[in-house]
C-alpha atoms as a PDB file:
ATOM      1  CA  UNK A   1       2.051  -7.343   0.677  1.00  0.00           C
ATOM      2  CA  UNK A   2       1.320  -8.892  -2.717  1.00  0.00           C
ATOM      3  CA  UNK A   3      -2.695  -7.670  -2.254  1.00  0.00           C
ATOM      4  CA  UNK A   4      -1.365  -4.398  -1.126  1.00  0.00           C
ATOM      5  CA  UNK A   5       1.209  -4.026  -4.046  1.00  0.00           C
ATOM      6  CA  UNK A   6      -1.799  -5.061  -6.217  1.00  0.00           C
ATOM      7  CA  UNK A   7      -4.245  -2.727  -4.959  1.00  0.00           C
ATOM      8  CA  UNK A   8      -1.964   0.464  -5.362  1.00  0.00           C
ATOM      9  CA  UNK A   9      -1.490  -0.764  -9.137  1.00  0.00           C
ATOM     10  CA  UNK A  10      -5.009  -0.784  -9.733  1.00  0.00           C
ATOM     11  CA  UNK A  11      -7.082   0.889  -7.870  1.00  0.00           C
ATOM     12  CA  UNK A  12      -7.494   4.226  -6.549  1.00  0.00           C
ATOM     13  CA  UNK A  13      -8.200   3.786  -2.684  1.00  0.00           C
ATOM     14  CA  UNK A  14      -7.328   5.557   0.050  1.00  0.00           C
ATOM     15  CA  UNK A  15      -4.539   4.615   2.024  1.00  0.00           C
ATOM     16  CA  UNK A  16      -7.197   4.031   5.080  1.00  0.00           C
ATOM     17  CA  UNK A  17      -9.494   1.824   3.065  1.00  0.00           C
ATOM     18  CA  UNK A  18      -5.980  -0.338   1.489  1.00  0.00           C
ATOM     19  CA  UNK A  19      -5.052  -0.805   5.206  1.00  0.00           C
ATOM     20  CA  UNK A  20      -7.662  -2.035   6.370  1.00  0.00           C
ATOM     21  CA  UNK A  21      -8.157  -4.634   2.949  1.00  0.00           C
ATOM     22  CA  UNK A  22      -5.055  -6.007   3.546  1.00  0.00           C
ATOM     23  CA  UNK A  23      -5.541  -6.438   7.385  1.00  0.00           C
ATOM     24  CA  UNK A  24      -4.019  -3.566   8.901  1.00  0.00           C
ATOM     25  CA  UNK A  25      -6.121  -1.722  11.669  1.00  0.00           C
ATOM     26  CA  UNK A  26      -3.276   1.118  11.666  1.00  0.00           C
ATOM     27  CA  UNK A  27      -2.097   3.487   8.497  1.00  0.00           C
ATOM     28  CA  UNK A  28       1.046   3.711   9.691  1.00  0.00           C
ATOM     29  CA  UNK A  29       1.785   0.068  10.633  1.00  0.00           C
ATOM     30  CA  UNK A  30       0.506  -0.478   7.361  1.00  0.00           C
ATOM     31  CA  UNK A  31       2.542   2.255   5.668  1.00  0.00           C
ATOM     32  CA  UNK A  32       5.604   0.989   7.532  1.00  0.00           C
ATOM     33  CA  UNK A  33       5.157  -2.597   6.732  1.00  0.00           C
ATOM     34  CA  UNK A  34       5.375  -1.475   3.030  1.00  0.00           C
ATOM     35  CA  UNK A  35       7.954   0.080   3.113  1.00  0.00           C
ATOM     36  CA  UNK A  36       9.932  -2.430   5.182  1.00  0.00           C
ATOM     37  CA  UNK A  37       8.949  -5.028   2.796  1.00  0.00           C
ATOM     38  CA  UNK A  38       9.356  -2.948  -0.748  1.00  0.00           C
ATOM     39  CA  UNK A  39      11.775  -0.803   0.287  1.00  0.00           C
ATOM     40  CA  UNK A  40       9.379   2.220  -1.143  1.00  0.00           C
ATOM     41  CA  UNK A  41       7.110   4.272   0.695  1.00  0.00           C
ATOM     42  CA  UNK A  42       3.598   3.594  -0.928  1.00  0.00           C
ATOM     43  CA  UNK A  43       2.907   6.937  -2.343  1.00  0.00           C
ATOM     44  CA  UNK A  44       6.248   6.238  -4.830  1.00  0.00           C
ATOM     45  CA  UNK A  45       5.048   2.743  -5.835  1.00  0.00           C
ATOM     46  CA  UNK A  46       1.789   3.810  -6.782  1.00  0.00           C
ATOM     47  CA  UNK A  47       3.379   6.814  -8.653  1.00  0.00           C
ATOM     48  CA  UNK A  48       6.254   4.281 -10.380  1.00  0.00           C
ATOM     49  CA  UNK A  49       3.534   1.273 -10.901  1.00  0.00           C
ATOM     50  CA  UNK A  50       0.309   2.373 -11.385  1.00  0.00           C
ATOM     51  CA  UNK A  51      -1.254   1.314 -14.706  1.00  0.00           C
END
């Protein structure tokens, strides 16, 4: 999750195209994942973090 917690810092990619970066084949596995792990869904990191 570090690449993923990375990529919603600085970039602007889909949540599709960040899946399937960091190895995910499935948006919600992937969105599920993150939040397990962060304890955030993504769209509220990447509104919190973002640079």
């Amino acid at each position: 999750m570090v690449k993923a917690t990375e990529l919603l810092r600085e970039s602007q990619l889909g949540l599709k195209e960040m899946a399937t970066r960091v190895g995910y084949e499935s948006e919600v596995s992937f969105s599920k994942a993150f939040k397990r792990c962060a304890g955030v869904v993504l769209s509220f990191y990447r509104q919190q973090y973002a640079s």
